[in-house]
PDB file of N, CA and C in Angstrom:
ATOM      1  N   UNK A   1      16.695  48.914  37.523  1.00  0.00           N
ATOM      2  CA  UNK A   1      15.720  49.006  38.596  1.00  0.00           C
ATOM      3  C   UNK A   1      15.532  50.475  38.944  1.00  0.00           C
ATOM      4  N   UNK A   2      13.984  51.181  39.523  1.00  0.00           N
ATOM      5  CA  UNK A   2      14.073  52.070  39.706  1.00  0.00           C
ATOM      6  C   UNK A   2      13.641  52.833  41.150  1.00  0.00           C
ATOM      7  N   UNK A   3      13.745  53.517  41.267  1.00  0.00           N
ATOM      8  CA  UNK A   3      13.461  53.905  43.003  1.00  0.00           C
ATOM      9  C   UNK A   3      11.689  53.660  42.883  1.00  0.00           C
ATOM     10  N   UNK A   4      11.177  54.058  44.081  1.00  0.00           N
ATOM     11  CA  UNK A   4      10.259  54.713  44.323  1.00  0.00           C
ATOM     12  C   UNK A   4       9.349  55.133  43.830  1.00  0.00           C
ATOM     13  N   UNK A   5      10.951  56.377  43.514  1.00  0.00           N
ATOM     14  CA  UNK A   5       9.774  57.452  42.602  1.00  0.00           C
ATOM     15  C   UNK A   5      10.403  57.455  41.057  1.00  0.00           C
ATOM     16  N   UNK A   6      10.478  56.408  40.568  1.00  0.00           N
ATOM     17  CA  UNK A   6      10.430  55.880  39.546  1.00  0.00           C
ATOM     18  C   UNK A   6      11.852  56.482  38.760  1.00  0.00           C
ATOM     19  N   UNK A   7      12.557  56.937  39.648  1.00  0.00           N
ATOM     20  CA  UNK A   7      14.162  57.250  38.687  1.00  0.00           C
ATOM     21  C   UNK A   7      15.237  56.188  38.941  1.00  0.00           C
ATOM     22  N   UNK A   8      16.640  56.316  38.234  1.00  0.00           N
ATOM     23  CA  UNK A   8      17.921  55.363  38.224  1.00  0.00           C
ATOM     24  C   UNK A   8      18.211  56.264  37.963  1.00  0.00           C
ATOM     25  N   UNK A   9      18.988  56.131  39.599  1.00  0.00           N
ATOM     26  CA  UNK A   9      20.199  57.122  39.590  1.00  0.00           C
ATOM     27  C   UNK A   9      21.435  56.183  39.391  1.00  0.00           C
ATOM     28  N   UNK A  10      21.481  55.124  39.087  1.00  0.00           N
ATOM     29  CA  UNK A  10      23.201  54.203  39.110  1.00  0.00           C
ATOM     30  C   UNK A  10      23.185  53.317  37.833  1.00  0.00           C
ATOM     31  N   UNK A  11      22.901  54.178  36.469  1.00  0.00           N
ATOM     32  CA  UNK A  11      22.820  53.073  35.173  1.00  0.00           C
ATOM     33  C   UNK A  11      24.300  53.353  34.994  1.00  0.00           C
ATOM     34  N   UNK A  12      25.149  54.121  35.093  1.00  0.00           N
ATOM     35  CA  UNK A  12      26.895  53.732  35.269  1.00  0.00           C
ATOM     36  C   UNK A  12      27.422  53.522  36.212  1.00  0.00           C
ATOM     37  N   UNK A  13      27.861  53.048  36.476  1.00  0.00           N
ATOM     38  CA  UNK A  13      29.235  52.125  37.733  1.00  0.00           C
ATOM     39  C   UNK A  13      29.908  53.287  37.386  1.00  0.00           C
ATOM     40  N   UNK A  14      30.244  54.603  37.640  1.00  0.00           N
ATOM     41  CA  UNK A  14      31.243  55.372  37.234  1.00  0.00           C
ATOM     42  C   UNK A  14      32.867  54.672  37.756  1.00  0.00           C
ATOM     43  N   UNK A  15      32.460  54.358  39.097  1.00  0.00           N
ATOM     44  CA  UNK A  15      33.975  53.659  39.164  1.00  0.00           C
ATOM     45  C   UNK A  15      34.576  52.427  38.419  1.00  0.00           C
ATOM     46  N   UNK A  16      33.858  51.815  38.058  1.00  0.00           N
ATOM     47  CA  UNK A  16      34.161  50.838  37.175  1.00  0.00           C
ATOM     48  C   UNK A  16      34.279  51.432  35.734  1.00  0.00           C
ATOM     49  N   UNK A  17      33.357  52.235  34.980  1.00  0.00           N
ATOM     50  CA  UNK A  17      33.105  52.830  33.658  1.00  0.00           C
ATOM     51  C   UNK A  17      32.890  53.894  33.531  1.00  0.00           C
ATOM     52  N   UNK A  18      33.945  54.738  33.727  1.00  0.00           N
ATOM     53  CA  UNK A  18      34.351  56.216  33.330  1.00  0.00           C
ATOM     54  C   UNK A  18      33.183  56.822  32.506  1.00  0.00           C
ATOM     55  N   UNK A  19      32.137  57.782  32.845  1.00  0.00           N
ATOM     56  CA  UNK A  19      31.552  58.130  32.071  1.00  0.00           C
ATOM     57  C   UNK A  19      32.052  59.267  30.987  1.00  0.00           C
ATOM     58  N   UNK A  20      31.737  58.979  29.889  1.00  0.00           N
ATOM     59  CA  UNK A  20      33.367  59.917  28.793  1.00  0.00           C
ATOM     60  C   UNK A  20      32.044  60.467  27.922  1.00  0.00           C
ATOM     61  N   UNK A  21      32.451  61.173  26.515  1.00  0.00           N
ATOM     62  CA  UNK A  21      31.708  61.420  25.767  1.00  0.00           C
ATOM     63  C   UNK A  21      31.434  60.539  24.786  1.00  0.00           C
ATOM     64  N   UNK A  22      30.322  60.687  24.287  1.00  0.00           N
ATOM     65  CA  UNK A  22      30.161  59.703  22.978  1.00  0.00           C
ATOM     66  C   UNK A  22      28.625  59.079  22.568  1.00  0.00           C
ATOM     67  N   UNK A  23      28.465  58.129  22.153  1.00  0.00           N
ATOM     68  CA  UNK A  23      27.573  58.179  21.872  1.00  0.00           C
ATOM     69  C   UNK A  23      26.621  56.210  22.936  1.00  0.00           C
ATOM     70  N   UNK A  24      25.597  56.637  23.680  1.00  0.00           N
ATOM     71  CA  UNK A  24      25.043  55.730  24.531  1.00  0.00           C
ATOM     72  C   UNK A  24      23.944  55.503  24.096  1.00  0.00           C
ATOM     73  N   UNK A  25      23.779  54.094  24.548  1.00  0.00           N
ATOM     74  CA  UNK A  25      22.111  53.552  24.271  1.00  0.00           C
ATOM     75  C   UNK A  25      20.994  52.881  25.640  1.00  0.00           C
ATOM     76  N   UNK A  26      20.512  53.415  26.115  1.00  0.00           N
ATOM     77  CA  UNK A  26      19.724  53.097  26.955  1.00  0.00           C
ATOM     78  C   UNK A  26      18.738  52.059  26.274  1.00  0.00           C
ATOM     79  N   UNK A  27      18.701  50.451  27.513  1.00  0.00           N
ATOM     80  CA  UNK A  27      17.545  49.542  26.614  1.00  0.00           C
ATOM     81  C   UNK A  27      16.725  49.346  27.909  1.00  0.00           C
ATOM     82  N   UNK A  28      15.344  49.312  27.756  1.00  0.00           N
ATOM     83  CA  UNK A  28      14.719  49.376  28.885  1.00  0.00           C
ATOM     84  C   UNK A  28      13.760  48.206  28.475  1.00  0.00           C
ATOM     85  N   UNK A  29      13.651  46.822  29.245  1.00  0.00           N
ATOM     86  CA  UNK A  29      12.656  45.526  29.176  1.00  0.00           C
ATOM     87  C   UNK A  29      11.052  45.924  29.858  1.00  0.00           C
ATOM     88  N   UNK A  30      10.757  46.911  29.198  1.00  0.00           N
ATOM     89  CA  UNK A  30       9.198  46.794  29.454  1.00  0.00           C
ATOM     90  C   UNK A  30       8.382  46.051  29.421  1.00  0.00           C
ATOM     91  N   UNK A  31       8.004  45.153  28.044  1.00  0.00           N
ATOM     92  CA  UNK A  31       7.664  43.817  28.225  1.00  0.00           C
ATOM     93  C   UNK A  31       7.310  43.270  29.634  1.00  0.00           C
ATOM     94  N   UNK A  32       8.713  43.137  30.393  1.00  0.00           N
ATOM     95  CA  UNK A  32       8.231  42.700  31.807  1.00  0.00           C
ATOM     96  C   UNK A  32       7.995  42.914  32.692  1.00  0.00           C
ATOM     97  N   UNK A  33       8.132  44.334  32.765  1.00  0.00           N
ATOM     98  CA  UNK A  33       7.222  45.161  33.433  1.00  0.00           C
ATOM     99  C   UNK A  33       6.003  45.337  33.053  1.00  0.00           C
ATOM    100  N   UNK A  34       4.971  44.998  32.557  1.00  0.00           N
ATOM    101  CA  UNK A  34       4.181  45.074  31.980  1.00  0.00           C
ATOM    102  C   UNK A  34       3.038  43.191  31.989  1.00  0.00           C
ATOM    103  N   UNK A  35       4.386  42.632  31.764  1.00  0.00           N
ATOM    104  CA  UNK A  35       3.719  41.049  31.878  1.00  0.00           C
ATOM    105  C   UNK A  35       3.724  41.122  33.834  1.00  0.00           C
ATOM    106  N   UNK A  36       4.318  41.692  34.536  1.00  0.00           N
ATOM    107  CA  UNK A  36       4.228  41.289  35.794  1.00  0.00           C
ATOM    108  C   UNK A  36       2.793  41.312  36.413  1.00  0.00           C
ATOM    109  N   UNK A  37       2.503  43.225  35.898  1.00  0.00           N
ATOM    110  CA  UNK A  37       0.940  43.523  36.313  1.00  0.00           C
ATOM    111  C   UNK A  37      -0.166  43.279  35.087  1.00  0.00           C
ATOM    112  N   UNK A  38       0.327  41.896  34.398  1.00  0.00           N
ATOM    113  CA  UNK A  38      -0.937  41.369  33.381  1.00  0.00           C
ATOM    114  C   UNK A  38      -1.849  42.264  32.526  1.00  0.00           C
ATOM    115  N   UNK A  39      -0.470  43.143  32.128  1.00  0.00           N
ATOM    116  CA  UNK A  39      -1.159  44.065  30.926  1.00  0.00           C
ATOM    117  C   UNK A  39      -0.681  43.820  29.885  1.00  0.00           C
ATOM    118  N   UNK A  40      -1.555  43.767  28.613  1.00  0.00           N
ATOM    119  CA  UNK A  40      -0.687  43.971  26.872  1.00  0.00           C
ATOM    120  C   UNK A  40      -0.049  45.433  26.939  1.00  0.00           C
ATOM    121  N   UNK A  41       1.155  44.953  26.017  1.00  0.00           N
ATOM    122  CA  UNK A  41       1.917  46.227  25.690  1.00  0.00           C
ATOM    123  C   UNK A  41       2.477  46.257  24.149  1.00  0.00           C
ATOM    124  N   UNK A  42       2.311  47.190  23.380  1.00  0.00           N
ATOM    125  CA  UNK A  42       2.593  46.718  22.064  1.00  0.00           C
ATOM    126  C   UNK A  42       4.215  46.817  21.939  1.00  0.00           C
ATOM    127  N   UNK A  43       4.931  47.419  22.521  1.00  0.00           N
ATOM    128  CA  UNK A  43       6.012  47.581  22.445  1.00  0.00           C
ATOM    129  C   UNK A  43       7.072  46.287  23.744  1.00  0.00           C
ATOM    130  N   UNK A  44       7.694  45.541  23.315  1.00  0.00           N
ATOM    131  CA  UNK A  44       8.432  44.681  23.593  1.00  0.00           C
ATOM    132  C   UNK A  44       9.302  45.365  25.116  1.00  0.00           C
ATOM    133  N   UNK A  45      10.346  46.416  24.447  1.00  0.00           N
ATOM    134  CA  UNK A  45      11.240  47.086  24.765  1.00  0.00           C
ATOM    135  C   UNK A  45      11.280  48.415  24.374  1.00  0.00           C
ATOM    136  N   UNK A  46      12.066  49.444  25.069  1.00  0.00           N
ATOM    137  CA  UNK A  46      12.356  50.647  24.557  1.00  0.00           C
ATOM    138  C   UNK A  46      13.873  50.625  24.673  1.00  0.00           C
ATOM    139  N   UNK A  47      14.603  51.555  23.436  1.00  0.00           N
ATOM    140  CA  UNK A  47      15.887  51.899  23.357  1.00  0.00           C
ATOM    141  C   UNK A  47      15.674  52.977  23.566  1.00  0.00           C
ATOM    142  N   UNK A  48      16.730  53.788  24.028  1.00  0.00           N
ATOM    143  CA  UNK A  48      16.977  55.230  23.351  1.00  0.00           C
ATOM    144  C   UNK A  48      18.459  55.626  23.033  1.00  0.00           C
ATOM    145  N   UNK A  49      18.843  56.131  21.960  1.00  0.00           N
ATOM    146  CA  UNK A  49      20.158  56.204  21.976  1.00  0.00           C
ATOM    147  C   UNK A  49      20.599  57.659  21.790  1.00  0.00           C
ATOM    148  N   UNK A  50      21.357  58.098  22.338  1.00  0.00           N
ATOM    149  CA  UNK A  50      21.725  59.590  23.191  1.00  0.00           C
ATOM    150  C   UNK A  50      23.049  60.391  22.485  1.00  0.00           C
ATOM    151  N   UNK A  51      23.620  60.874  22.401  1.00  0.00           N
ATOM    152  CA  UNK A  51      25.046  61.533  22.219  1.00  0.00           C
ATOM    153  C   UNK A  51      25.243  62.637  23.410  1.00  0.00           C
ATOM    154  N   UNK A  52      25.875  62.237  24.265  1.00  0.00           N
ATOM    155  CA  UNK A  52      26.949  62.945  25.454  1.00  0.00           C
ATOM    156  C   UNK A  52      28.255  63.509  25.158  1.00  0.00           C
ATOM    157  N   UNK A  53      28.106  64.970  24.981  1.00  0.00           N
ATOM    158  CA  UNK A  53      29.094  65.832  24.361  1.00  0.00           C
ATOM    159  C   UNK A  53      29.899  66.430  25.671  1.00  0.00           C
ATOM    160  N   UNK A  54      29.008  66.699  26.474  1.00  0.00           N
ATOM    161  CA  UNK A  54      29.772  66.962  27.852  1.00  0.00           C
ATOM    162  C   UNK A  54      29.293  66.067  29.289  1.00  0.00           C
ATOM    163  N   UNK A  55      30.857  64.995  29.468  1.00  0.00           N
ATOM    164  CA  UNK A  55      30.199  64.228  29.908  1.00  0.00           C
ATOM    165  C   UNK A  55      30.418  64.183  31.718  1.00  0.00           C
ATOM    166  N   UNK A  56      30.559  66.012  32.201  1.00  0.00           N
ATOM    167  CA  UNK A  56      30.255  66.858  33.070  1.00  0.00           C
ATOM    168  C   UNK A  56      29.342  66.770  33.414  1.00  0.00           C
ATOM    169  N   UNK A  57      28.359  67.267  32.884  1.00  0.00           N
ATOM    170  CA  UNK A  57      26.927  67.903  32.708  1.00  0.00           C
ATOM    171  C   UNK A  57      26.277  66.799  33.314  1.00  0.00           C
ATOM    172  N   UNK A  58      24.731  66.997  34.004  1.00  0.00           N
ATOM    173  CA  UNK A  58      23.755  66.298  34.292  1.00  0.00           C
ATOM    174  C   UNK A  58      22.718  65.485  33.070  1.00  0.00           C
ATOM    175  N   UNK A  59      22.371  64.811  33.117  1.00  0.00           N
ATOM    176  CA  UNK A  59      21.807  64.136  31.664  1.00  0.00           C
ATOM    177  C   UNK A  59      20.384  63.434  32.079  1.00  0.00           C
ATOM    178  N   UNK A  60      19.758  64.119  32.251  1.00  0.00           N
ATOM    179  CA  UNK A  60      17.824  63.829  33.216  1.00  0.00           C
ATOM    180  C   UNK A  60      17.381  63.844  31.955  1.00  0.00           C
ATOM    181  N   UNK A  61      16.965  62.375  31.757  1.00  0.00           N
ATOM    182  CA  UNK A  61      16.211  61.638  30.157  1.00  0.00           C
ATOM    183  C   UNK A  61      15.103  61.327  30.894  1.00  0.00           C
ATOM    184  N   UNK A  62      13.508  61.759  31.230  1.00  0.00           N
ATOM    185  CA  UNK A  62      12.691  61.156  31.312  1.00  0.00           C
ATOM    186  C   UNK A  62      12.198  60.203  30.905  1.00  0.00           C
ATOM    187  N   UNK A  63      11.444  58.958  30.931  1.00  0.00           N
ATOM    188  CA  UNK A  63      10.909  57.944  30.210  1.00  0.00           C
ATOM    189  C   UNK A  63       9.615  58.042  30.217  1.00  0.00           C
ATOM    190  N   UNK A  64       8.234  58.589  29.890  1.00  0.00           N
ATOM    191  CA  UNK A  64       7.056  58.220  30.325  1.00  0.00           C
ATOM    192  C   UNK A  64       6.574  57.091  29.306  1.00  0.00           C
ATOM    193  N   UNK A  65       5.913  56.390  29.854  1.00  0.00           N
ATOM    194  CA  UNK A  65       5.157  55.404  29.357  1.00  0.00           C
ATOM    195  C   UNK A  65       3.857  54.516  29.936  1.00  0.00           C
ATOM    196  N   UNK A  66       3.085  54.005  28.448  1.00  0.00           N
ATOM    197  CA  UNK A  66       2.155  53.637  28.748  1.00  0.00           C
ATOM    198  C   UNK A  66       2.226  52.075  28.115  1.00  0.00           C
ATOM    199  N   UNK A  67       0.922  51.441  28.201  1.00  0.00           N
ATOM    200  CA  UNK A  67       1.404  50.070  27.536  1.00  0.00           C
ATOM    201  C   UNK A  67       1.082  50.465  25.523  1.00  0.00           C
ATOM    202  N   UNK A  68       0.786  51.448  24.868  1.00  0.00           N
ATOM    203  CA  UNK A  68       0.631  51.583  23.643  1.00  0.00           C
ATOM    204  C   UNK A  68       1.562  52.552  23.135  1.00  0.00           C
ATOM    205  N   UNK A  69       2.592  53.443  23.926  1.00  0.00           N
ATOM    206  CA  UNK A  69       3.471  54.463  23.531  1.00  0.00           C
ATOM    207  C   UNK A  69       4.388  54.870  24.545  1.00  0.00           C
ATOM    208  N   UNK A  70       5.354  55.357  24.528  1.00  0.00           N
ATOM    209  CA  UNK A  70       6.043  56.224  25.119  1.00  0.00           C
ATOM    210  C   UNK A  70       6.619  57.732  24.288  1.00  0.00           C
ATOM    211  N   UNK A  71       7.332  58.496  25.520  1.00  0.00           N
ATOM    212  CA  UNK A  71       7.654  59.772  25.014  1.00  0.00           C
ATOM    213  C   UNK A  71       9.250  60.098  25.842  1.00  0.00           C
ATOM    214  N   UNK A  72      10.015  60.660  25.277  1.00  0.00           N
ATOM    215  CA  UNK A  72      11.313  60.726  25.981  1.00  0.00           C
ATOM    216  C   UNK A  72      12.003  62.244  25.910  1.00  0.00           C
ATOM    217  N   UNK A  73      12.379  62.891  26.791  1.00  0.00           N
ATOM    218  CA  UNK A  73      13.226  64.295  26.129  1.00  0.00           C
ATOM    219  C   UNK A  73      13.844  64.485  27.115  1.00  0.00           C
ATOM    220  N   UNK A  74      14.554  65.483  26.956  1.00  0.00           N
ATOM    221  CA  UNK A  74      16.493  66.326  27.930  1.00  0.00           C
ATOM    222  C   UNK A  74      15.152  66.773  29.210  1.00  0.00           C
ATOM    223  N   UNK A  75      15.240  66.317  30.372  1.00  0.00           N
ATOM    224  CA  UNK A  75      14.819  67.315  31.376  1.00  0.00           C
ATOM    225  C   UNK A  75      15.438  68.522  31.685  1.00  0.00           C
ATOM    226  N   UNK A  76      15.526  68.759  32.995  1.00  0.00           N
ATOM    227  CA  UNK A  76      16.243  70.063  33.250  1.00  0.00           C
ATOM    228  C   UNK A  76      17.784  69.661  33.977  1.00  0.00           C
ATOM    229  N   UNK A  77      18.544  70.691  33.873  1.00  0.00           N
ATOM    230  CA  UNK A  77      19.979  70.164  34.138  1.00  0.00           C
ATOM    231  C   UNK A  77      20.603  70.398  35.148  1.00  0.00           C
ATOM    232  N   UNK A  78      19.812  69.900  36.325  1.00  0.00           N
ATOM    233  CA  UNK A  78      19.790  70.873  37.845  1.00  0.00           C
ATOM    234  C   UNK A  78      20.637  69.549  38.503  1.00  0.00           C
TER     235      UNK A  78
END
């Protein structure tokens, strides 16, 4: 789920699941986001799968999307 203004800030339970290094996969159900406001979308779902080398660091993965594509990259590390 996402705020507002369209971020997730709580996809780890850190207290429950230690965020460590390695390698993660983000799966995001667009599909139904998409069937809610009665639009086609050619894409089902989006994955993205990541490698976290320092798992210190801030990790701002934008998602933009439309119902025919998306685009994903490292934001800034503020």
């Amino acid at each position: 789920t996402t705020s507002s203004a369209g971020r997730c800030t709580d996809l780890i339970n850190t207290s429950k699941f230690p965020f460590t290094a390695g390698r993660y996969k983000m799966h995001f159900d667009v599909d139904k986001y998409f069937t809610v406001r009665k639009v086609e979308t050619l894409y089902p779902f989006i994955e993205i799968v990541l490698d976290v080398k320092n798992p210190s660091g801030n990790y701002h993965i934008p998602v933009l999307l439309s119902p025919y594509g998306y685009t994903t990259y490292r934001g800034s590390d503020r």
